[in-house]
N, C-alpha and C. Protein backbone atom coordinates (compact mmCIF):
# COMPACT_ATOMS: atom_id res chain seq x y z
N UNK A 1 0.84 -1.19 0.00
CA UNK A 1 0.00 0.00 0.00
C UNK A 1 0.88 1.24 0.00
N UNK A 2 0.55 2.05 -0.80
CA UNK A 2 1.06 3.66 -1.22
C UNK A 2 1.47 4.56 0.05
N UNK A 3 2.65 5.05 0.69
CA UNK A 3 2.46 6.08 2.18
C UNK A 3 1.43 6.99 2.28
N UNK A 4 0.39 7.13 3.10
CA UNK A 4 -0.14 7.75 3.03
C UNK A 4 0.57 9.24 3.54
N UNK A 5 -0.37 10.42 3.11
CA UNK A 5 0.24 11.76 3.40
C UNK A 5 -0.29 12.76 3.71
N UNK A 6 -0.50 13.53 4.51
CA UNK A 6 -1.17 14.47 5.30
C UNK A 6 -1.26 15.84 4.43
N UNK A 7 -1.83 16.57 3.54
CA UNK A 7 -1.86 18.09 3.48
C UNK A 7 -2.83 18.97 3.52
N UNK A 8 -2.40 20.20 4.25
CA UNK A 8 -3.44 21.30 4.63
C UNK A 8 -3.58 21.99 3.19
N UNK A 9 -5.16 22.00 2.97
CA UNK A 9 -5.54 22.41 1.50
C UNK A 9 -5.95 24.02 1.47
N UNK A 10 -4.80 24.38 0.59
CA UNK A 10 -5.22 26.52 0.30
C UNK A 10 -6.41 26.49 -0.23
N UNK A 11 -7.06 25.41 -1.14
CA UNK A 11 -8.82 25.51 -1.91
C UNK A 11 -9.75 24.51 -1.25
N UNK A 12 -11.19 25.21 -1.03
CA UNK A 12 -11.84 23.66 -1.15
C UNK A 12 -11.78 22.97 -2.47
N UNK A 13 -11.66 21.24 -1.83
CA UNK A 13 -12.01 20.22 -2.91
C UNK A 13 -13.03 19.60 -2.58
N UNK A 14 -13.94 19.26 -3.31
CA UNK A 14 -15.36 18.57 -3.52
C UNK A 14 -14.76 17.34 -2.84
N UNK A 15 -16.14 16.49 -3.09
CA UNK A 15 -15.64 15.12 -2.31
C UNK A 15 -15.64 14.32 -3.69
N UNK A 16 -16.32 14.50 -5.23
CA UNK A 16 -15.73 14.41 -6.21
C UNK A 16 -14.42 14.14 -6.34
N UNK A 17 -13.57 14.99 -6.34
CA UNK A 17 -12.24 15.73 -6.27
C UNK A 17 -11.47 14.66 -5.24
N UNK A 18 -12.43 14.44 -4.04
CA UNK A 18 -11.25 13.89 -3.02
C UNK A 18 -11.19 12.32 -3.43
N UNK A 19 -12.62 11.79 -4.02
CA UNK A 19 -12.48 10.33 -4.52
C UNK A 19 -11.32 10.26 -5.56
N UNK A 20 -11.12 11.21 -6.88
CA UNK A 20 -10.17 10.89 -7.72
C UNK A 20 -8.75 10.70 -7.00
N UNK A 21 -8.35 11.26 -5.77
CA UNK A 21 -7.24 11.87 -5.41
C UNK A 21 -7.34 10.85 -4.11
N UNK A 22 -7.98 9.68 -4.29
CA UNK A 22 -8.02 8.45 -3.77
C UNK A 22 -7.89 9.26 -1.72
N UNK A 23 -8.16 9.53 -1.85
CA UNK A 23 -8.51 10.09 0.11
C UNK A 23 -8.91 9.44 0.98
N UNK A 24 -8.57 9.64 2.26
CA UNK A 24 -8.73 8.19 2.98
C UNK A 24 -10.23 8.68 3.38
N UNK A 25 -10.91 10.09 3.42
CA UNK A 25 -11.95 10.28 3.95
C UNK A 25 -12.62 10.90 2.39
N UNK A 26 -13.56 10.37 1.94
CA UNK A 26 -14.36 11.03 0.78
C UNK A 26 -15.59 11.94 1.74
N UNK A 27 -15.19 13.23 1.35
CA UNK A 27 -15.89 14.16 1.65
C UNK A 27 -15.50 15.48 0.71
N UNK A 28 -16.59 16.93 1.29
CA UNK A 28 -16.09 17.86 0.62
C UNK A 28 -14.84 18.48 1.75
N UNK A 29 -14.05 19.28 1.02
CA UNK A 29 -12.71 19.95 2.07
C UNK A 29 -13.16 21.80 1.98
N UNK A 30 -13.31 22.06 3.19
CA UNK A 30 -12.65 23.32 3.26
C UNK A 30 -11.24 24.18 2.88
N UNK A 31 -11.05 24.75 2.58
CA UNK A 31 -9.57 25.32 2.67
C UNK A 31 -9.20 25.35 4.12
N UNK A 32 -7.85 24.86 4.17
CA UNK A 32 -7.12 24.92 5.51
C UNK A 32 -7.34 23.47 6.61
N UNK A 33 -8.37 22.81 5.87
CA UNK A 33 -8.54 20.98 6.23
C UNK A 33 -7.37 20.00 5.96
N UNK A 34 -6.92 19.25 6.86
CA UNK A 34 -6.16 18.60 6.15
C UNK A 34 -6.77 17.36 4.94
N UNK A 35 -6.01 16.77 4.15
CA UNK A 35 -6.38 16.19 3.66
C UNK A 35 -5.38 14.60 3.55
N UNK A 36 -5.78 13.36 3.86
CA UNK A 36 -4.54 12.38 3.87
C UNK A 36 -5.05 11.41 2.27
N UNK A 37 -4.36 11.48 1.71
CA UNK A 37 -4.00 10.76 0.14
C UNK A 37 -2.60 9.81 -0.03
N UNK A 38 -2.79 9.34 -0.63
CA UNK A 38 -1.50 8.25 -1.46
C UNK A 38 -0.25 9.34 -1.15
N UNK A 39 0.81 9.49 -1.22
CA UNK A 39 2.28 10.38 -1.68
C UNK A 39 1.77 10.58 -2.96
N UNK A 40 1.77 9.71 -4.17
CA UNK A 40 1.54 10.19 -5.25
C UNK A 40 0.71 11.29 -5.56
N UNK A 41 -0.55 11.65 -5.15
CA UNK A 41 -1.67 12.51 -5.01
C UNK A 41 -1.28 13.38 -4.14
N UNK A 42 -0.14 13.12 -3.23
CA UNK A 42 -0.20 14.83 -2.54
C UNK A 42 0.76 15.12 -3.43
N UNK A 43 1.41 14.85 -3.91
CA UNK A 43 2.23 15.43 -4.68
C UNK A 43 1.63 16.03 -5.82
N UNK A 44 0.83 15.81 -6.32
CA UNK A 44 -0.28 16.00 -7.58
C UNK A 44 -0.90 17.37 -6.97
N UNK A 45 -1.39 17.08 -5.56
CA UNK A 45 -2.07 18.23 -5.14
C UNK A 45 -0.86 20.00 -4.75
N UNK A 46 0.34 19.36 -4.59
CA UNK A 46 1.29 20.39 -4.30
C UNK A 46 1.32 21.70 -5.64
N UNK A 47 1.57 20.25 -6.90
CA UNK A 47 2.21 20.54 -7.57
C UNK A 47 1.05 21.74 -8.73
N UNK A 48 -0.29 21.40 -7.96
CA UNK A 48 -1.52 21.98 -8.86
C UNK A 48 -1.58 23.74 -7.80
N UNK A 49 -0.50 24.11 -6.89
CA UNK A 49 -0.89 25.12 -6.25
C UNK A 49 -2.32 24.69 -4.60
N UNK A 50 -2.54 23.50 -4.50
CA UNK A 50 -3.40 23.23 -3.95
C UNK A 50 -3.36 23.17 -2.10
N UNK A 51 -1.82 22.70 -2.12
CA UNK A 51 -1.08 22.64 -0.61
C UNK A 51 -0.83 24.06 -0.16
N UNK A 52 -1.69 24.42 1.43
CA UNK A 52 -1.63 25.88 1.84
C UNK A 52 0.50 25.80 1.91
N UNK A 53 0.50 26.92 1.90
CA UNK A 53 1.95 27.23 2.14
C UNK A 53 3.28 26.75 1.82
N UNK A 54 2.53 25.79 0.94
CA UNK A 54 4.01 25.08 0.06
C UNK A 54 4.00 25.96 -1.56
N UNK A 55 5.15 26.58 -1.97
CA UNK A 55 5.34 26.89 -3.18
C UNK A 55 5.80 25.43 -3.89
N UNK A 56 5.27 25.31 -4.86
CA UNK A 56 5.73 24.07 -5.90
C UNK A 56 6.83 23.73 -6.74
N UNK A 57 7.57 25.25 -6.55
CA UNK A 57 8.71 25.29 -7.17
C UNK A 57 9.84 25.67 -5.92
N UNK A 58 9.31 25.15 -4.77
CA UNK A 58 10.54 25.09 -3.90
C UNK A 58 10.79 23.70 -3.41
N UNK A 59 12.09 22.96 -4.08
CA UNK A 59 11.97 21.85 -3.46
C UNK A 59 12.18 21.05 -2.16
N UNK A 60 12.95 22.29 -1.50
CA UNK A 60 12.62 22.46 0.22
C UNK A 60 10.68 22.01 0.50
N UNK A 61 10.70 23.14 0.13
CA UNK A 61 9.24 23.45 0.90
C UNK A 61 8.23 21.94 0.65
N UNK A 62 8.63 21.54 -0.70
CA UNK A 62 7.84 20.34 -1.13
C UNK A 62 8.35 18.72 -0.25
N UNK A 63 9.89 19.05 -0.28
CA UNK A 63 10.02 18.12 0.70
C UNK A 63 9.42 18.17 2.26
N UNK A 64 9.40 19.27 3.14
CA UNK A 64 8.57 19.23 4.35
C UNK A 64 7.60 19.05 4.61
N UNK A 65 6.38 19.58 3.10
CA UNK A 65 5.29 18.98 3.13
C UNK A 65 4.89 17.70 3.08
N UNK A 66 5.65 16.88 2.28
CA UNK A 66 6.05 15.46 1.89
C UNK A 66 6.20 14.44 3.25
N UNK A 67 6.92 15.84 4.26
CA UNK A 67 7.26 14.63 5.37
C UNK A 67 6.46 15.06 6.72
N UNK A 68 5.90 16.11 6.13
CA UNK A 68 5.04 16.64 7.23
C UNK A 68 5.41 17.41 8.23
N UNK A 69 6.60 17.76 8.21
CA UNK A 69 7.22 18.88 8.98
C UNK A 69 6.75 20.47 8.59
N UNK A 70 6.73 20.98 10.12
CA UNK A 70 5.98 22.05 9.27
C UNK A 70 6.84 23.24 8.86
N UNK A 71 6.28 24.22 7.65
CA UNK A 71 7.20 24.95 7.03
C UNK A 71 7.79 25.85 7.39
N UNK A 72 8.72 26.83 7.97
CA UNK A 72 9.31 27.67 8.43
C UNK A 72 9.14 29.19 7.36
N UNK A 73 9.02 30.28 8.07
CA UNK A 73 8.32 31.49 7.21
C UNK A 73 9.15 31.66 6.00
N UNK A 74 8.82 32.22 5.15
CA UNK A 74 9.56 32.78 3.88
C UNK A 74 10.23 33.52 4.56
N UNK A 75 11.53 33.27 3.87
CA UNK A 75 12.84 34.36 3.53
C UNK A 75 11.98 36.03 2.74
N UNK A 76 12.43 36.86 3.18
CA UNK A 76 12.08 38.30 2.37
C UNK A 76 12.81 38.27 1.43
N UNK A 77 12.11 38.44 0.13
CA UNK A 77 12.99 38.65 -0.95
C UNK A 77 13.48 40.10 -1.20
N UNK A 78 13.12 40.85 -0.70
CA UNK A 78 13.87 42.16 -0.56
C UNK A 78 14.32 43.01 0.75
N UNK A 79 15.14 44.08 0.54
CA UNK A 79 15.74 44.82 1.60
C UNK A 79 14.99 45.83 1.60
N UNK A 80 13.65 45.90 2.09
CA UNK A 80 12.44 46.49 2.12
C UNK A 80 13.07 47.93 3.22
């Protein structure tokens, strides 16, 4: 069986949505619910913008979500 994987969702997903994305609970999601899926599917869900506070193009950030550690604040990108 697939690891399962924990992520807090930035959108609601239907419970539609949560059957494709194989979920251990078929329901609808709030934003900010967690949601537990296959690894494969949270990764699907990261990578669609869907995981609160993970950027998809950080592969830090994608790994902590991955392991469930939680994310530490953004760096400022400027000398504001």
């Amino acid at each position: 069986m697939a690891a399962m994987k924990k992520i807090r969702l930035a959108h609601p997903l239907d419970a539609e949505q949560a059957a494709r994305l194989r979920a251990a609970e078929i329901k609808d999601y709030q934003a900010g619910e967690e949601i537990e899926v296959p690894e494969v599917d949270a990764i699907a869900i990261i990578n669609a913008g869907y995981a609160a506070g993970v950027n998809p193009r950080n592969p830090e950030a994608v790994r902590a979500a991955l392991a469930g550690r939680p994310r530490a604040a953004g760096k400022a990108t400027s000398a504001a």
